[in-house]
Protein backbone atom coordinates (compact mmCIF):
# COMPACT_ATOMS: atom_id res chain seq x y z
CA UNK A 1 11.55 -31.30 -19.52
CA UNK A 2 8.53 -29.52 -21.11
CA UNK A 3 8.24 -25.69 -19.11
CA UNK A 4 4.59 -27.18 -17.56
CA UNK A 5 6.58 -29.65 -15.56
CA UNK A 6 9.25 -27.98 -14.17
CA UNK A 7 9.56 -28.41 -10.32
CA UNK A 8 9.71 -24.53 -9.62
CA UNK A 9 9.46 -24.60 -6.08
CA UNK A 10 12.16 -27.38 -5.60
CA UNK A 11 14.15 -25.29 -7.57
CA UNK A 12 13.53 -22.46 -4.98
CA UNK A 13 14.89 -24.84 -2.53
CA UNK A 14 17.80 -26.25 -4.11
CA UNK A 15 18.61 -22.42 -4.52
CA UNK A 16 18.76 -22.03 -1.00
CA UNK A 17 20.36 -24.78 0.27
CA UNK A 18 23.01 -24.46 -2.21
CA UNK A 19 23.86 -20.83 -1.53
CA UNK A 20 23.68 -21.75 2.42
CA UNK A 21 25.00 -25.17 2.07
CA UNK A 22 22.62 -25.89 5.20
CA UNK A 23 18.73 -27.12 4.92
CA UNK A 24 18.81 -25.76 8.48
CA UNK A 25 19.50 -21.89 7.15
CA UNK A 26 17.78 -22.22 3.65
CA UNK A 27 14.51 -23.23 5.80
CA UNK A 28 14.81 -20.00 7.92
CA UNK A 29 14.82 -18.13 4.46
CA UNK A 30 11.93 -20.05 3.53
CA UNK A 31 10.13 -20.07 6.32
CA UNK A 32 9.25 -24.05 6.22
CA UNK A 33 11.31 -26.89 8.14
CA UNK A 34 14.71 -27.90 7.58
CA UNK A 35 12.79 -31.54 7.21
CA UNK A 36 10.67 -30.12 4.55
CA UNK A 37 13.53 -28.83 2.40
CA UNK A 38 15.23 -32.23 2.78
CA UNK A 39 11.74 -33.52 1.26
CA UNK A 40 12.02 -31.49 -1.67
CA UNK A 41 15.86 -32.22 -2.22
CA UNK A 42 15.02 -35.67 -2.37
CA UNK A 43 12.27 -35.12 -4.55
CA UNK A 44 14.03 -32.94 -6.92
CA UNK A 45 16.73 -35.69 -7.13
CA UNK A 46 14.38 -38.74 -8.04
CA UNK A 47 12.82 -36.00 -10.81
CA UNK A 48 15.89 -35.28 -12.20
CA UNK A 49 18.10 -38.50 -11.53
CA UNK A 50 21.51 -37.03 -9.81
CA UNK A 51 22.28 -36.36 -6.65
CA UNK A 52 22.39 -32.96 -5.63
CA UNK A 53 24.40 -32.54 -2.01
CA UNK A 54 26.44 -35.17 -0.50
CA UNK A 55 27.21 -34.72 3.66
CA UNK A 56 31.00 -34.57 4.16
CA UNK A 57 32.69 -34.27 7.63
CA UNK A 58 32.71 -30.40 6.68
CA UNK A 59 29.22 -30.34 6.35
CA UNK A 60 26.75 -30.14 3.40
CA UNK A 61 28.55 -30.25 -0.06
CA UNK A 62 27.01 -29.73 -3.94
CA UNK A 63 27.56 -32.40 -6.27
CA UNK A 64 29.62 -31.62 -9.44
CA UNK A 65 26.10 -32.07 -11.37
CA UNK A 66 24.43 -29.76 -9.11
CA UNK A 67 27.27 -26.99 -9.41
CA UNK A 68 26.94 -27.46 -13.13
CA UNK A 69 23.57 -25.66 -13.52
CA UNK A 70 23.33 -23.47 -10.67
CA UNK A 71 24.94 -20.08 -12.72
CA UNK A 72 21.68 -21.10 -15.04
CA UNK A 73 18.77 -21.57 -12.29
CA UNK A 74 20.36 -18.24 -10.48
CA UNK A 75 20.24 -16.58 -13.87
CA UNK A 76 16.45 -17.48 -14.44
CA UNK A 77 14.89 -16.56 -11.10
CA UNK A 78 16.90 -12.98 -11.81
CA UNK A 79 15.21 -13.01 -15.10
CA UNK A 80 11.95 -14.17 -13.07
CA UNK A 81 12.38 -10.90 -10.82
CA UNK A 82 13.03 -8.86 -13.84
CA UNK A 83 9.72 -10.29 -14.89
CA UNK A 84 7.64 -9.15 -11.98
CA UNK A 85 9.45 -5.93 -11.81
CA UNK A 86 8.09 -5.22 -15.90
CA UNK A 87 4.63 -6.18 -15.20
CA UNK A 88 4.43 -4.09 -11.49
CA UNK A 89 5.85 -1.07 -13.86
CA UNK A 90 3.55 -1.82 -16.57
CA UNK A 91 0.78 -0.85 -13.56
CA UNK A 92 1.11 3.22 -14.99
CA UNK A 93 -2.16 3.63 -15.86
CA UNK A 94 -4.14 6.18 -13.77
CA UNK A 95 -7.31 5.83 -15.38
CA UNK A 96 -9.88 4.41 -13.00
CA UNK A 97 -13.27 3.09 -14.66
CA UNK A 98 -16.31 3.19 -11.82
CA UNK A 99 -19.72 1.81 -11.96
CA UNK A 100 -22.20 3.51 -9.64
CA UNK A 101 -25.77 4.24 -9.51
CA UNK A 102 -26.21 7.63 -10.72
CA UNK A 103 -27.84 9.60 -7.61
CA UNK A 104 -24.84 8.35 -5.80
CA UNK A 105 -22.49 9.47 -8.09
CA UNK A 106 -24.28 13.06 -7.93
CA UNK A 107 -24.99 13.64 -4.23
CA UNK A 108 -21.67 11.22 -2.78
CA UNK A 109 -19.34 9.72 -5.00
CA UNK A 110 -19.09 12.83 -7.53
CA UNK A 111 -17.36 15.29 -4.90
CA UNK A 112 -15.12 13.01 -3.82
CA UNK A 113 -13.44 11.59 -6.91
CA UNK A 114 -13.02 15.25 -7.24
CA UNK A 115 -11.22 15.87 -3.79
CA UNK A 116 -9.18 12.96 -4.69
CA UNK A 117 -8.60 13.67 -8.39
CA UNK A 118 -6.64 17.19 -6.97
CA UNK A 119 -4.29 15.24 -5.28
CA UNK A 120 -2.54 13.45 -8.14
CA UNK A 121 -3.19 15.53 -11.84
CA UNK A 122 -2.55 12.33 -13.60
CA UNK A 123 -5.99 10.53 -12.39
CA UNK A 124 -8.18 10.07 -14.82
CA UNK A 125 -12.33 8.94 -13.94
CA UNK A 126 -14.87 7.41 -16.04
CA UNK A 127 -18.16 6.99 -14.70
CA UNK A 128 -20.51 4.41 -15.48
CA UNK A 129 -24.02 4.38 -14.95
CA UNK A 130 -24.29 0.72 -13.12
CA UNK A 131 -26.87 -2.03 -13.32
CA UNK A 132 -27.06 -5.82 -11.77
CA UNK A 133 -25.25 -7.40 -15.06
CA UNK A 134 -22.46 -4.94 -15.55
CA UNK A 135 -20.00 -7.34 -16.62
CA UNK A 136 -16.03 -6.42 -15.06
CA UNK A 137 -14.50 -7.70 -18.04
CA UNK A 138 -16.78 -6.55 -20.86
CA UNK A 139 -16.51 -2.82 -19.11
CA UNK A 140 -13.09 -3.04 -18.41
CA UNK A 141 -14.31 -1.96 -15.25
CA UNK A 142 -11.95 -0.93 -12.31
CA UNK A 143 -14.41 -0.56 -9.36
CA UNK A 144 -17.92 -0.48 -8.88
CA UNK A 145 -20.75 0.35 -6.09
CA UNK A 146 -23.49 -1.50 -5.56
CA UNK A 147 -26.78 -1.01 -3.05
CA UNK A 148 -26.90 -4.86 -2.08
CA UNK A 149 -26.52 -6.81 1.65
CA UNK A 150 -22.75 -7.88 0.68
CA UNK A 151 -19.99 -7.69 -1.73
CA UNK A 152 -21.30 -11.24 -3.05
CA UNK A 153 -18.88 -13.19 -5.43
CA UNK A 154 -16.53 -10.57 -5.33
CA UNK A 155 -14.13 -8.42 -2.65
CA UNK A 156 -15.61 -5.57 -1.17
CA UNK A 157 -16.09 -3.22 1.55
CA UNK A 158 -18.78 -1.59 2.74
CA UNK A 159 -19.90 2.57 2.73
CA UNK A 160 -20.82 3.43 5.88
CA UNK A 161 -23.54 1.31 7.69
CA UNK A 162 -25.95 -0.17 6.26
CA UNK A 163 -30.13 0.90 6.48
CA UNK A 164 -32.56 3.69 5.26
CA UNK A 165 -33.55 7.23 6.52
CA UNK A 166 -36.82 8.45 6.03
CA UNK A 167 -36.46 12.39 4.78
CA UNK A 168 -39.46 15.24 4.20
CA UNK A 169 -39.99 19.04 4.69
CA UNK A 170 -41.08 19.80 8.39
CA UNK A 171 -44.92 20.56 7.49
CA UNK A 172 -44.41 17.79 3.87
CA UNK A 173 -48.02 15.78 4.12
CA UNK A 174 -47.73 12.16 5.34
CA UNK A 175 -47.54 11.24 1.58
CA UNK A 176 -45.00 8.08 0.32
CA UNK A 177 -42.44 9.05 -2.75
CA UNK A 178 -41.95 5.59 -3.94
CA UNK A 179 -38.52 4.51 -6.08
CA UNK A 180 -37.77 1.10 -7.14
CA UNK A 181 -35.40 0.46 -4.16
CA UNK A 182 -37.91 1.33 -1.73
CA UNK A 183 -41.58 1.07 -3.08
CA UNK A 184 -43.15 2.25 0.27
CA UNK A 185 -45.85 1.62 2.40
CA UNK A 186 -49.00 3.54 0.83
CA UNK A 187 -50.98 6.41 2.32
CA UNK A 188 -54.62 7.18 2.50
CA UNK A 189 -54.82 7.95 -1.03
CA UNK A 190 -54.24 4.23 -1.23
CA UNK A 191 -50.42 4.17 -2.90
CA UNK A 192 -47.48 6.30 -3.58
CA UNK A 193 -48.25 9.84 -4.26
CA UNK A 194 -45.52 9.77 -6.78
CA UNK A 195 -42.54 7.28 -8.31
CA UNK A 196 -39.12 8.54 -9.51
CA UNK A 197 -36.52 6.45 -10.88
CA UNK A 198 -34.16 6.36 -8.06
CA UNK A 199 -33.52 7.84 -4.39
CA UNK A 200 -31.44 10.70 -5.06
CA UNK A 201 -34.82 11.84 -7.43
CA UNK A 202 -36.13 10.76 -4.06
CA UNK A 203 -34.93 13.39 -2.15
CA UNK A 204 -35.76 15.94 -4.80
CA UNK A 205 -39.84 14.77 -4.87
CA UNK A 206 -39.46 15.47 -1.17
CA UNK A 207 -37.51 19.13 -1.30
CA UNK A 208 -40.51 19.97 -3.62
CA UNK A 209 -43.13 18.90 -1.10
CA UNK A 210 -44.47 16.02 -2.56
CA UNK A 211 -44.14 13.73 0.91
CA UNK A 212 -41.43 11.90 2.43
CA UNK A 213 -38.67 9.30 0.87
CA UNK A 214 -37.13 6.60 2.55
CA UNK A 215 -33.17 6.73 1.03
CA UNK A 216 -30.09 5.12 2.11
CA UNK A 217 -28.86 6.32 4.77
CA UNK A 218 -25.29 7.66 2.81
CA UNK A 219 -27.55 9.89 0.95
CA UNK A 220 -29.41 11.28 3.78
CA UNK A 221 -26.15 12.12 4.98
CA UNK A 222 -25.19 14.52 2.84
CA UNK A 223 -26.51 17.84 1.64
CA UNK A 224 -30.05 17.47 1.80
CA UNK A 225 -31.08 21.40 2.30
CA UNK A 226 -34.47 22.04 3.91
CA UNK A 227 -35.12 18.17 4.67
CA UNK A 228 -35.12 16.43 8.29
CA UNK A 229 -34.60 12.80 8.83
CA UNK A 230 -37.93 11.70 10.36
CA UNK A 231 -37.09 8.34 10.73
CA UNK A 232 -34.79 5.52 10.90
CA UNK A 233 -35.59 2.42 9.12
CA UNK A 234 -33.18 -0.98 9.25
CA UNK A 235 -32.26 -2.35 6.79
CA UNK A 236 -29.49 -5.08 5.49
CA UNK A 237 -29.32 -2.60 2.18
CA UNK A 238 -26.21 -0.70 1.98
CA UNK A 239 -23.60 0.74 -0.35
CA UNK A 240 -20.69 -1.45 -0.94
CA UNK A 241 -17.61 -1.27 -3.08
CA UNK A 242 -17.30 -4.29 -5.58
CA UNK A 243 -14.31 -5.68 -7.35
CA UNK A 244 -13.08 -8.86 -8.73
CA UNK A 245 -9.64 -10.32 -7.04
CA UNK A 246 -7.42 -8.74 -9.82
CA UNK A 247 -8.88 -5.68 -9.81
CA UNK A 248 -9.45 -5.01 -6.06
CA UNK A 249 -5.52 -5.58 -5.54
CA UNK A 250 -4.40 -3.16 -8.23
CA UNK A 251 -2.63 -0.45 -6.36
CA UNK A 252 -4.71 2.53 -8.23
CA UNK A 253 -8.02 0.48 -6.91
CA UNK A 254 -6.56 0.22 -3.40
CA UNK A 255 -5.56 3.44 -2.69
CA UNK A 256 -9.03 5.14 -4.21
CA UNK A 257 -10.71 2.79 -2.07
CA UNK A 258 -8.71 3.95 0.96
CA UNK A 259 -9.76 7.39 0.15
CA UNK A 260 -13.39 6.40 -0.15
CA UNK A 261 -13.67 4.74 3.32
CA UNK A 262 -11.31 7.59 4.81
């Protein structure tokens, strides 16, 4: 029988019911109905062309061709196990590979990879500057933060709440510091009094006087010296942590992204 064919999970079952000799107790190990392992007994013995128990006034009772090649279907789940042990231990690697947009990664993300670097000297970080088509794969990317409504295609989970703070000096003119996440709603002067390249550069145009920035609210929540929030504008915009499936259930992923929501 080629290895694409082989009837794993009645195998499972005939493992069960022949250690147990009951379909009654090999369904409470496998948590389906004693009618369902019957079901998969008979299918197992149309596949293969034997009978496998015969019912005796004793009770349930293996066939001499079922005894025949248990020792070998015992001796390949253990080598199965073994399997699954190898590739969970092969999971050593304590490099983590992030993409984030850089102003988070400076006034958020930055201090605490570092926090959570100190508690294990074997974690390793690299950073990534992120964009829209930063392909998992090609970066051999771990994790990655996005300012979006939703993880999208992939599992995620969400920084904080979602929205925008408006920021500026106490006696900052009613000016607009425009970035390409938030372009802003003109002034007098009839636009943007001046554009940076993202909202952490934001904040800085509006520590220097130049008006007031509307940021995320994540980095308005941090260390924003001399600046007041003004203002509180909705928003479904928020930082989110991305991964594919496989990455977002690698231990190393899980627990940094424990320590990131802590």
């Amino acid at each position: 029988m080629k290895r694409t064919h082989l009837p794993l999970n009645a195998l499972r079952v005939l493992d069960a019911a022949a250690r147990h000799l009951s379909f009654t107790r090999a369904a409470d190990e496998l948590a389906v109905t004693p009618a369902a392992v019957g079901q998969q007994v008979r299918a197992l013995e149309d596949t293969l062309g034997v009978v496998l128990f015969r019912r005796t006034a004793k009770g349930l009772e293996l066939t001499p061709e079922a005894a025949a090649g248990l020792g070998a279907l015992r001796d390949g789940f253990l080598q199965f196990e073994e399997a699954v042990r190898a590739i969970q231990s092969g999971q050593t690697s304590k490099t983590l590979t992030i993409a984030a947009p850089r102003d988070l990664t400076a006034r958020w993300l930055g201090a605490r990879l570092a926090a959570y670097g100190r508690t294990d000297p074997e974690l390793r970080f690299v950073l990534i500057a992120s964009d829209d088509d930063l392909d998992f794969t090609q970066a051999n990317l771990d994790l990655a933060i996005r300012l979006a409504d939703g993880a999208g295609e992939h599992e995620g989970a969400a920084l904080g709440s979602p929205g925008f703070v408006t920021v500026a000096l106490p006696d900052a003119p009613d000016r607009t510091i425009a970035w390409p996440g938030h372009a802003g709603d003109g002034d007098a002067a009839g636009g943007a009094v001046v554009t940076v390249a993202d909202a952490g550069l934001a904040i800085d145009a509006a520590a220097q006087g130049f008006g007031r920035a509307t940021v995320p609210a994540l980095l308005a929540a941090g260390d924003i010296g001399p600046l007041v929030a003004t203002e509180t504008v909705p928003s479904l915009l928020g930082y989110w942590l991305i991964a594919p499936v496989p990455q977002w259930r690698q231990r190393k992923v899980k627990a940094l992204v424990a320590a990131l929501l802590a």
